[in-house]
PDB file of N, CA and C in Angstrom:
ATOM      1  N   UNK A   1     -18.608  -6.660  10.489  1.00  0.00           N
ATOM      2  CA  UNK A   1     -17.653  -6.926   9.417  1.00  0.00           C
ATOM      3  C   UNK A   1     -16.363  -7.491  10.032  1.00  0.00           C
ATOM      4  N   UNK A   2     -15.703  -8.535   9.290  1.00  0.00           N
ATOM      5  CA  UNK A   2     -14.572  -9.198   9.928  1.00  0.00           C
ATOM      6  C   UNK A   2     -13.109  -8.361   9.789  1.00  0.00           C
ATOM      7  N   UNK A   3     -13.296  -7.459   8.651  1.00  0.00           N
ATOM      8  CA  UNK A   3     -12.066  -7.188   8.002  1.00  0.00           C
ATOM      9  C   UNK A   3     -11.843  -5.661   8.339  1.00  0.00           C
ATOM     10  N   UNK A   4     -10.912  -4.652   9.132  1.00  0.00           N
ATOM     11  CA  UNK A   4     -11.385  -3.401   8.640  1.00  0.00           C
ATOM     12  C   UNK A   4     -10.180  -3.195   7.763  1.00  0.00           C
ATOM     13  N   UNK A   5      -9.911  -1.871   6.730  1.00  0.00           N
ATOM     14  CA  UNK A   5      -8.739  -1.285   6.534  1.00  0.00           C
ATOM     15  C   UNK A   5      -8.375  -0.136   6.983  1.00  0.00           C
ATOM     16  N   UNK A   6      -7.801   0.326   7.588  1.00  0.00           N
ATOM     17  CA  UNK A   6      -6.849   1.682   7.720  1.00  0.00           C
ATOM     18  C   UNK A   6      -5.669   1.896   7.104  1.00  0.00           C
ATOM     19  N   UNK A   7      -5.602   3.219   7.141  1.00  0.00           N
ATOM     20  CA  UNK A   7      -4.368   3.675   6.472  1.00  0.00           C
ATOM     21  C   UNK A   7      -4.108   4.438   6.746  1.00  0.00           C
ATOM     22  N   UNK A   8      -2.285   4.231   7.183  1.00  0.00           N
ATOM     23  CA  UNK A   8      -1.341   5.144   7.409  1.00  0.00           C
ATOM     24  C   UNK A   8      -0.483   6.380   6.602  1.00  0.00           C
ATOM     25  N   UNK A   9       0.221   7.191   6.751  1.00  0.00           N
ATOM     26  CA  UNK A   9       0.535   7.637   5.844  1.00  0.00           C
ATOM     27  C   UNK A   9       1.903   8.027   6.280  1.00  0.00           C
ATOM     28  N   UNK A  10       2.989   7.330   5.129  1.00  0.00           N
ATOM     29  CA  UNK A  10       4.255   7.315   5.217  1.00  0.00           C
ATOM     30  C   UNK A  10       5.013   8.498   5.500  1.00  0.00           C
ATOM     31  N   UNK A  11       4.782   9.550   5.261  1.00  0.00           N
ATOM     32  CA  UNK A  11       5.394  10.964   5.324  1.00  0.00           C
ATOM     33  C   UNK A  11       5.059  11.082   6.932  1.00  0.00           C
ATOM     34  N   UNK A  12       4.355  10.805   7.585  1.00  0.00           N
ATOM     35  CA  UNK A  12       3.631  10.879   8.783  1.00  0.00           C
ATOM     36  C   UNK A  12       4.007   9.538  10.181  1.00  0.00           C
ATOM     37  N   UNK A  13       4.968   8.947   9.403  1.00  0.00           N
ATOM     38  CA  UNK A  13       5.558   7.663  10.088  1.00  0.00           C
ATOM     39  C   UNK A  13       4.987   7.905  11.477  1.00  0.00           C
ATOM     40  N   UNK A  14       3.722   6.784  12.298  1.00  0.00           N
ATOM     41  CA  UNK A  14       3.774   6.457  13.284  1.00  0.00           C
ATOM     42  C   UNK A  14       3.063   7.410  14.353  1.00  0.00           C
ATOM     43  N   UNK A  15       2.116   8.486  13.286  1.00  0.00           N
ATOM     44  CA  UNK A  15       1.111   9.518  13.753  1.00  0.00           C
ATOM     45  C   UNK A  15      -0.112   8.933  13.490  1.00  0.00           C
ATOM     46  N   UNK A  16      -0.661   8.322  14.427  1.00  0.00           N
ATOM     47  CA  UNK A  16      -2.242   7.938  14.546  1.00  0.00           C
ATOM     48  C   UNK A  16      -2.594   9.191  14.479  1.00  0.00           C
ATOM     49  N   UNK A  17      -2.317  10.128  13.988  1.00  0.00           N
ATOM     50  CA  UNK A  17      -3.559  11.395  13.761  1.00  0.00           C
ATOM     51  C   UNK A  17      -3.848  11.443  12.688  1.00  0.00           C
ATOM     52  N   UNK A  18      -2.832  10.938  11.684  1.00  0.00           N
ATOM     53  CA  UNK A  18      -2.602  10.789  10.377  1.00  0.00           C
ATOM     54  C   UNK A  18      -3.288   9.908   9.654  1.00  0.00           C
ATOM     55  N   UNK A  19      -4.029   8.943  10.439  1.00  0.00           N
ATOM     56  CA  UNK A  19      -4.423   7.707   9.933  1.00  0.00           C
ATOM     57  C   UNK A  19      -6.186   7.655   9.688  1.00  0.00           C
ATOM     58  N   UNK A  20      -7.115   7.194   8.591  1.00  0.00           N
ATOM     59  CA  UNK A  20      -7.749   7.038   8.510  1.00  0.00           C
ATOM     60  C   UNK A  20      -8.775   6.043   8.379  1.00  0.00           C
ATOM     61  N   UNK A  21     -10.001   5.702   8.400  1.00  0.00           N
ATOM     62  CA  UNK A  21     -10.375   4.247   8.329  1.00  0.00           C
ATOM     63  C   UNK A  21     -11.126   4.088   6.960  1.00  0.00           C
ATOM     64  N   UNK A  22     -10.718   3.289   5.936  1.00  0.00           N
ATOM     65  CA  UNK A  22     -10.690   3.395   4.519  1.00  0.00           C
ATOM     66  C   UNK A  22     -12.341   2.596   4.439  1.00  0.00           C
ATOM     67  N   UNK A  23     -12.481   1.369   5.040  1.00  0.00           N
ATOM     68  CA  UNK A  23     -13.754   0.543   5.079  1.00  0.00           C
ATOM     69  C   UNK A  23     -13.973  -0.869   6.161  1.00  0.00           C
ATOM     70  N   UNK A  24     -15.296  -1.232   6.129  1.00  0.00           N
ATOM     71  CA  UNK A  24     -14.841  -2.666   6.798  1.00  0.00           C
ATOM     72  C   UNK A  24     -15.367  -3.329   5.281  1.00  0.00           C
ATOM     73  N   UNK A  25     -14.860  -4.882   5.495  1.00  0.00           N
ATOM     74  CA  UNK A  25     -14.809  -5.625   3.977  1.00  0.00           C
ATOM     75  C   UNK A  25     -15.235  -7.118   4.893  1.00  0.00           C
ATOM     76  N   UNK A  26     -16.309  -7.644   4.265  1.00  0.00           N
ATOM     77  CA  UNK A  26     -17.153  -9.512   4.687  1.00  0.00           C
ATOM     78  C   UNK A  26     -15.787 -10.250   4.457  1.00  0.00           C
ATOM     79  N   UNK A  27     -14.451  -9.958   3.610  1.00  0.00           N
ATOM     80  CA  UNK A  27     -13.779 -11.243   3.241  1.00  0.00           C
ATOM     81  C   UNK A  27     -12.317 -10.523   3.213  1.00  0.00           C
ATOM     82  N   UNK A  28     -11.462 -11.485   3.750  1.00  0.00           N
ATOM     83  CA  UNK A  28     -10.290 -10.784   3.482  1.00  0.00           C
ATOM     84  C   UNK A  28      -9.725 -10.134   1.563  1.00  0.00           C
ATOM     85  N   UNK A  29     -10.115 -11.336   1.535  1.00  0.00           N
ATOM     86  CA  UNK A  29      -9.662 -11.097  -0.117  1.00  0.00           C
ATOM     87  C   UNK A  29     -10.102  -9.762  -0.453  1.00  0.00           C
ATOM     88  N   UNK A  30     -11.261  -9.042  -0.380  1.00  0.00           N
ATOM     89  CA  UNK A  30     -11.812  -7.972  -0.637  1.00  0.00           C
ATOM     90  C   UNK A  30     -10.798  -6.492   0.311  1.00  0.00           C
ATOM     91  N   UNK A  31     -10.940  -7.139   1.073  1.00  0.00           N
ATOM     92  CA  UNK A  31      -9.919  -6.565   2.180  1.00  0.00           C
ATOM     93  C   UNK A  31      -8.387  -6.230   1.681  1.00  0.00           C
ATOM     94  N   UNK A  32      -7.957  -7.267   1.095  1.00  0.00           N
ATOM     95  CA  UNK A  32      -6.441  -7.336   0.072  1.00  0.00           C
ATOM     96  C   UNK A  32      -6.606  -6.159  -0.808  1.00  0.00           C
ATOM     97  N   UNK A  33      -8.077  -6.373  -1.681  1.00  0.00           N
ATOM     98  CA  UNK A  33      -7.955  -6.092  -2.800  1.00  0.00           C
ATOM     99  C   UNK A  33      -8.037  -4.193  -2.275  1.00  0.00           C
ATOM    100  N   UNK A  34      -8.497  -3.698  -1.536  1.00  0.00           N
ATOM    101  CA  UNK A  34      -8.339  -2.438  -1.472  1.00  0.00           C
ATOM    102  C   UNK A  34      -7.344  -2.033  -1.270  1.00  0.00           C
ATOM    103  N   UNK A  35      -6.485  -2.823   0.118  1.00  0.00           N
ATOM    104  CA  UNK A  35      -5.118  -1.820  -0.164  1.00  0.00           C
ATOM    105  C   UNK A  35      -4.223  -2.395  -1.328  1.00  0.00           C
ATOM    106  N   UNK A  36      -4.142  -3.013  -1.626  1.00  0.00           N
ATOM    107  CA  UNK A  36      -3.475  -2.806  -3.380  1.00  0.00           C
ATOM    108  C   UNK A  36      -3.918  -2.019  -4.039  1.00  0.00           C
ATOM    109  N   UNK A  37      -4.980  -1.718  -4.374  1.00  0.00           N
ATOM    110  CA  UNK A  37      -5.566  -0.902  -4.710  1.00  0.00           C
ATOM    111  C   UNK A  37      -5.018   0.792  -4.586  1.00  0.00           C
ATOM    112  N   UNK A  38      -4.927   1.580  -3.679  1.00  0.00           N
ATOM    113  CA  UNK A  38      -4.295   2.235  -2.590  1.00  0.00           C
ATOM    114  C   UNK A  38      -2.825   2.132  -3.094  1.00  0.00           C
ATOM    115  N   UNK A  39      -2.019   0.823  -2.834  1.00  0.00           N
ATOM    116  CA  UNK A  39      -0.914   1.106  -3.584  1.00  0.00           C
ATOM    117  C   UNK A  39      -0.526   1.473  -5.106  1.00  0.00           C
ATOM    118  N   UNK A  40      -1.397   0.490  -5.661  1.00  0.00           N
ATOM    119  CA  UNK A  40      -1.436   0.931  -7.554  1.00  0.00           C
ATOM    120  C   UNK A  40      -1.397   1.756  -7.591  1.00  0.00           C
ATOM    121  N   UNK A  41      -2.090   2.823  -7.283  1.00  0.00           N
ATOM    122  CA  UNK A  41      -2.882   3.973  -7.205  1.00  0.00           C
ATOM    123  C   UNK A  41      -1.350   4.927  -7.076  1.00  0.00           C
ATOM    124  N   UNK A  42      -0.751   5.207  -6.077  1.00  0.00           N
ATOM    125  CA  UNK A  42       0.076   6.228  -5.754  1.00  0.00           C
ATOM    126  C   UNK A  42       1.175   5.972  -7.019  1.00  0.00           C
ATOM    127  N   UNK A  43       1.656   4.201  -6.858  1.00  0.00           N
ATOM    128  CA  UNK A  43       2.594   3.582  -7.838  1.00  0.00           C
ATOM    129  C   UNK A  43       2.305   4.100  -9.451  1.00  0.00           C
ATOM    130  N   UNK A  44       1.095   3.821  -9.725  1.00  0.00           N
ATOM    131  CA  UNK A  44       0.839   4.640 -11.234  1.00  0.00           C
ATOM    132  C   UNK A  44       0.986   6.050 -11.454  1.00  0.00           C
ATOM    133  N   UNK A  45       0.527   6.815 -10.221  1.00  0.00           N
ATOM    134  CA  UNK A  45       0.666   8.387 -10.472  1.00  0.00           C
ATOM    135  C   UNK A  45       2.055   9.343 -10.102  1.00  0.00           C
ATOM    136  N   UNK A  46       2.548   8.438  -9.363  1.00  0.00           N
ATOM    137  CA  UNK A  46       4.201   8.775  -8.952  1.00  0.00           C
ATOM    138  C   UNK A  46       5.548   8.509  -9.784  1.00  0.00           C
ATOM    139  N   UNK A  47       4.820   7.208 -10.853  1.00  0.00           N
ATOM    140  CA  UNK A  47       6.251   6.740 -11.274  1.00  0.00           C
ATOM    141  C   UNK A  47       6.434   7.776 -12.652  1.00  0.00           C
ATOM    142  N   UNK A  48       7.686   7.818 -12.954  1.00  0.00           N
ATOM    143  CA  UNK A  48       8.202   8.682 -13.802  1.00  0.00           C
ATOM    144  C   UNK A  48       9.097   8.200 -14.890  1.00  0.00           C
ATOM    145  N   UNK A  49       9.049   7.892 -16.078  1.00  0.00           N
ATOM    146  CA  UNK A  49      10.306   7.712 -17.183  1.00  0.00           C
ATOM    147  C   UNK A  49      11.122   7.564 -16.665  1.00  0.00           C
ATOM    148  N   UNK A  50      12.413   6.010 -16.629  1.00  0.00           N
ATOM    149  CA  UNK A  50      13.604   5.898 -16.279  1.00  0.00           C
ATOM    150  C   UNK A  50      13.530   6.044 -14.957  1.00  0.00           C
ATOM    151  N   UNK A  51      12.611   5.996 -14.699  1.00  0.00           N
ATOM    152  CA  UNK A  51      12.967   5.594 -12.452  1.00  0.00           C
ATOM    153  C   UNK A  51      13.395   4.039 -12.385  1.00  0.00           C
ATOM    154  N   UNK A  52      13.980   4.029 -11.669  1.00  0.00           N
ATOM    155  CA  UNK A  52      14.118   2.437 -11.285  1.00  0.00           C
ATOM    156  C   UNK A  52      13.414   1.898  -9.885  1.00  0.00           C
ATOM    157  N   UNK A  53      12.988   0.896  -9.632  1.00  0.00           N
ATOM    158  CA  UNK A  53      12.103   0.750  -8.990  1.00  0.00           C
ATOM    159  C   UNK A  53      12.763   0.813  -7.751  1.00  0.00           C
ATOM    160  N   UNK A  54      14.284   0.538  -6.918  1.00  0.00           N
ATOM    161  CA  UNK A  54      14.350   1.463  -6.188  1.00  0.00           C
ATOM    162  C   UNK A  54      13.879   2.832  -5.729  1.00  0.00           C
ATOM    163  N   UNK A  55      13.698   3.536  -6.496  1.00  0.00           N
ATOM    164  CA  UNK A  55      13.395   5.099  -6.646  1.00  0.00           C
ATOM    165  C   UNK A  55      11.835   5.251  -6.542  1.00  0.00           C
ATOM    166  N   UNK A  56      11.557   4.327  -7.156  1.00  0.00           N
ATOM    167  CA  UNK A  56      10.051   4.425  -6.925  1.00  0.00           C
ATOM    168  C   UNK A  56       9.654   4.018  -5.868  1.00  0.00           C
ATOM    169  N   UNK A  57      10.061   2.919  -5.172  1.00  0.00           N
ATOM    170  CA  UNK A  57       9.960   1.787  -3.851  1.00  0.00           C
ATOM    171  C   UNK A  57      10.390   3.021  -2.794  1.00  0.00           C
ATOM    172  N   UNK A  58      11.318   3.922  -2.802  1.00  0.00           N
ATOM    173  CA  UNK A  58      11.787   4.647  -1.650  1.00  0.00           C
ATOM    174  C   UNK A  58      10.981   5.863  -2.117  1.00  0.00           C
ATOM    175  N   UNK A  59      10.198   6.405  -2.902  1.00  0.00           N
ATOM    176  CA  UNK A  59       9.072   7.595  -2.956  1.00  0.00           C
ATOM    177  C   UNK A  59       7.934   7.017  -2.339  1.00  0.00           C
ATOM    178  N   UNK A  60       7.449   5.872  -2.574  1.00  0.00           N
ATOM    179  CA  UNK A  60       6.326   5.165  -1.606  1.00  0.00           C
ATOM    180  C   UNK A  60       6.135   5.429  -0.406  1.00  0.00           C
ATOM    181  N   UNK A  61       7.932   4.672   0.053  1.00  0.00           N
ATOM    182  CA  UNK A  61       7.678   4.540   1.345  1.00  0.00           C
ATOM    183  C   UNK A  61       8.110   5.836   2.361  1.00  0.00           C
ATOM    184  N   UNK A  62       8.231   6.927   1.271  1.00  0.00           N
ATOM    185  CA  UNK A  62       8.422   8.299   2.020  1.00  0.00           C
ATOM    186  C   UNK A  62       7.249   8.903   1.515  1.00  0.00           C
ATOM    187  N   UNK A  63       6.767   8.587   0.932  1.00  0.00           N
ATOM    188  CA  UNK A  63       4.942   9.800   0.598  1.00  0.00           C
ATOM    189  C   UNK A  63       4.034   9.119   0.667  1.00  0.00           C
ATOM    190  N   UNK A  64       4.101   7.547   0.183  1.00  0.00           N
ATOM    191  CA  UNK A  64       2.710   6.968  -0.181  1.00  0.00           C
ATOM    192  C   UNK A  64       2.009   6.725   1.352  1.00  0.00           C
ATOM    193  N   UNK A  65       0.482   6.041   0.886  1.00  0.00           N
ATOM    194  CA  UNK A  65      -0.492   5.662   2.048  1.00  0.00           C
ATOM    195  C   UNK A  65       0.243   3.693   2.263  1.00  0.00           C
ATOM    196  N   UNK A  66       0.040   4.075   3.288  1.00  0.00           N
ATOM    197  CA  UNK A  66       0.372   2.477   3.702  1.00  0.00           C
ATOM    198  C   UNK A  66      -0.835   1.821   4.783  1.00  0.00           C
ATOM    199  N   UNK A  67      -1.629   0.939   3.736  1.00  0.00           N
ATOM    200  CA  UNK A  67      -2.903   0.257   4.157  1.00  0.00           C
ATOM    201  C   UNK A  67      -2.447  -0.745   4.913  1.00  0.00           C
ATOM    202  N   UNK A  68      -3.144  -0.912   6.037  1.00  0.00           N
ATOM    203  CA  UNK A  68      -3.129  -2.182   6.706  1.00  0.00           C
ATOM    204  C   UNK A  68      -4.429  -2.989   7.057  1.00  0.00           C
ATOM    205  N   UNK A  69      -4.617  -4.274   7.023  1.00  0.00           N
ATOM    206  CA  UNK A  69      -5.863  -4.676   7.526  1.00  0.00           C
ATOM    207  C   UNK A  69      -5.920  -5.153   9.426  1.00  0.00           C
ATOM    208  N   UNK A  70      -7.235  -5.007   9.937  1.00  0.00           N
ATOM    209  CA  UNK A  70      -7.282  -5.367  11.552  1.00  0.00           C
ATOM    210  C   UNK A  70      -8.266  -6.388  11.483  1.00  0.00           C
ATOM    211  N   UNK A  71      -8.648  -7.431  12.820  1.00  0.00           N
ATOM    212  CA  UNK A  71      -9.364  -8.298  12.330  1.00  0.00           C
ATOM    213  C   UNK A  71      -9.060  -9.776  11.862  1.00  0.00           C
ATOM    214  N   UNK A  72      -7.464  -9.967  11.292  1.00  0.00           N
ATOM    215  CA  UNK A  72      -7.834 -10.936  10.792  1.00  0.00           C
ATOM    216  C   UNK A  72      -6.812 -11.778  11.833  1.00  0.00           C
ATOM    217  N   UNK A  73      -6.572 -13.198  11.952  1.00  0.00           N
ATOM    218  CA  UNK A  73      -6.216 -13.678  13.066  1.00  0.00           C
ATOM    219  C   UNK A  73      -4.563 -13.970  12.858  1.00  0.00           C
ATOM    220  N   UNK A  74      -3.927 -14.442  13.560  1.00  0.00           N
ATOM    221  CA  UNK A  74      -2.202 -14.438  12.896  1.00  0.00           C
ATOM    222  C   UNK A  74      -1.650 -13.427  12.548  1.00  0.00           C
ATOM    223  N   UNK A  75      -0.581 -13.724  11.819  1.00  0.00           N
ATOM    224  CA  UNK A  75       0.347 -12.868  11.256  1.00  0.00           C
ATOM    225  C   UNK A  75      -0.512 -11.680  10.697  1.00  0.00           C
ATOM    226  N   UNK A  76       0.262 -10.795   9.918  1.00  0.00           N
ATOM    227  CA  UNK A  76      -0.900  -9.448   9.229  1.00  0.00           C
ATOM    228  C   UNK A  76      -1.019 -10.199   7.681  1.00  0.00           C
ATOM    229  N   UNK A  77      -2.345 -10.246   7.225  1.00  0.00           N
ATOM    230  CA  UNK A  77      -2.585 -10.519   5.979  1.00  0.00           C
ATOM    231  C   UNK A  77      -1.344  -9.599   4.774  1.00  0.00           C
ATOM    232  N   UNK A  78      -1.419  -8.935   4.938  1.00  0.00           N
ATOM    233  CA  UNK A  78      -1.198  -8.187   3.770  1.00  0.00           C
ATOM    234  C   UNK A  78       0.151  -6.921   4.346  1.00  0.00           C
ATOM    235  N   UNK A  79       0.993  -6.906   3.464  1.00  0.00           N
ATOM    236  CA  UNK A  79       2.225  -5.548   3.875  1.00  0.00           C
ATOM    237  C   UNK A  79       2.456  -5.094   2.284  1.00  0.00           C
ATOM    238  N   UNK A  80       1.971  -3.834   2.835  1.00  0.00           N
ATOM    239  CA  UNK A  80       1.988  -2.422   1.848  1.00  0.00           C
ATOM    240  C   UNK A  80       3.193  -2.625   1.031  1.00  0.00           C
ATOM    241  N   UNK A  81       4.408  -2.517   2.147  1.00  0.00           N
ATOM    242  CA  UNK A  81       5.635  -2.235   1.950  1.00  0.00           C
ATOM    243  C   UNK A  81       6.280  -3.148   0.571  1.00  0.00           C
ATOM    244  N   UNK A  82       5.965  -4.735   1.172  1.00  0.00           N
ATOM    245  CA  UNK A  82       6.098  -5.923   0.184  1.00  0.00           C
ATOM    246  C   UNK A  82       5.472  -6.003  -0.877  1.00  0.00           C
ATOM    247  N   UNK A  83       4.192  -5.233  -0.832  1.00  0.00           N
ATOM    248  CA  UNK A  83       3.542  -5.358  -2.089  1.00  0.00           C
ATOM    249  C   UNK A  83       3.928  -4.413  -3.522  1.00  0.00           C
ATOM    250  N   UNK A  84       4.328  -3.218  -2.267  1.00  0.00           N
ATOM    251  CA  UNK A  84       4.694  -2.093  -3.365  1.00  0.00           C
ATOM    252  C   UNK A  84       5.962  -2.628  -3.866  1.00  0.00           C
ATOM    253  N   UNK A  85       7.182  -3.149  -3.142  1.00  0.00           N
ATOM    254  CA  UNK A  85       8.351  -3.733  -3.642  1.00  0.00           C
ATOM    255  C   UNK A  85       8.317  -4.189  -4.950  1.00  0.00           C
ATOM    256  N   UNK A  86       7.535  -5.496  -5.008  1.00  0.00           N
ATOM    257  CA  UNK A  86       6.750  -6.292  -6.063  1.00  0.00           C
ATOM    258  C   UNK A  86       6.513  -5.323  -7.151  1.00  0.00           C
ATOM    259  N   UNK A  87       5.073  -4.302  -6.978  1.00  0.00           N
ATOM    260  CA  UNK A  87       4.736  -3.694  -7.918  1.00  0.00           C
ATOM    261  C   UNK A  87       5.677  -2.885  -8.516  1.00  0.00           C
ATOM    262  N   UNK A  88       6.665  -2.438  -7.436  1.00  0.00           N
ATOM    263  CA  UNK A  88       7.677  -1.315  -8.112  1.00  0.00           C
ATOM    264  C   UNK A  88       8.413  -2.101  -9.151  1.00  0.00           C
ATOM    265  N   UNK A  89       9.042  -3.281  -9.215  1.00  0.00           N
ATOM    266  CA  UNK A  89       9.684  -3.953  -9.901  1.00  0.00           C
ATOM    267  C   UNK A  89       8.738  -4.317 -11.154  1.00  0.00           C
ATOM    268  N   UNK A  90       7.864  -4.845 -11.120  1.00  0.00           N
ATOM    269  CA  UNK A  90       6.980  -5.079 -12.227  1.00  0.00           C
ATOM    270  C   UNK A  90       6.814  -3.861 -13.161  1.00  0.00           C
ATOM    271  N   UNK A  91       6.139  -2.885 -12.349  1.00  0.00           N
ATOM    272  CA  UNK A  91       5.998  -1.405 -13.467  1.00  0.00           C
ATOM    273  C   UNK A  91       7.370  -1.587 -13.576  1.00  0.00           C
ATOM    274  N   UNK A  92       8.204  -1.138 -12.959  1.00  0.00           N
ATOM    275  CA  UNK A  92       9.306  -0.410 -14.111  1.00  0.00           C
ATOM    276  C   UNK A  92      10.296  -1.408 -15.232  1.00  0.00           C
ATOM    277  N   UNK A  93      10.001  -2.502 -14.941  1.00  0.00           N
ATOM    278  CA  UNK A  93      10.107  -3.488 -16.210  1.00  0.00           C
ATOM    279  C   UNK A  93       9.544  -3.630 -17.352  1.00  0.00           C
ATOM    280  N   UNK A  94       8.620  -3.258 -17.081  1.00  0.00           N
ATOM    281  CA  UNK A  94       7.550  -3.263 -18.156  1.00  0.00           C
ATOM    282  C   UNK A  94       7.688  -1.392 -19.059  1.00  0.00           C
ATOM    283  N   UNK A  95       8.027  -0.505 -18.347  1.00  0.00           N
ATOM    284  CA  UNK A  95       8.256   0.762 -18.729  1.00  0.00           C
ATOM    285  C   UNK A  95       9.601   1.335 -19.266  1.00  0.00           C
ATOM    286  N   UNK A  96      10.563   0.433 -18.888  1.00  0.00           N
ATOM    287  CA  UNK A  96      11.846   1.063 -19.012  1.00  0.00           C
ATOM    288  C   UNK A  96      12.473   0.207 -20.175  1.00  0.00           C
TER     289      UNK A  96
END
């Protein structure tokens, strides 16, 4: 498999003990699509009435899982961090 994912976990900043191996994936895209996935995931069950996506963006990146992909060539496909940014702003526009 070309793609793997692992995932870190933010509360745990920078403890490979902490870290698990989520899957390997034939295509990056598939590869994308899990850790978004992974992020939605914490982003839907964490956010709360009247958070602002600051608040939500800095609960992420102090509790949530932060997926990364290995494998692929260049720069890193995909950042947790940027994505959740994004998503944090979107949900709470749409909620507030």
């Amino acid at each position: 498999m070309p793609y793997t994912v692992y995932v870190d976990d933010n509360f745990h900043y920078q403890d490979e003990d902490e870290r698990y191996k989520l899957g390997d994936y034939e295509t990056l895209e598939a590869a994308v699509a899990a850790c978004k996935g992974i992020v939605d995931d914490f982003l839907k069950a964490n956010y709360k009435p009247g958070m602002s996506a600051v608040e939500l963006h800095r609960h992420y990146t102090g509790f949530g899982e932060d997926p990364f992909i290995t494998g692929a060539t260049g720069p890193s496909p995909f950042s947790a961090w940027e994505y959740a940014r994004e998503r944090c702003e979107a949900i709470t526009r749409s909620q507030n």
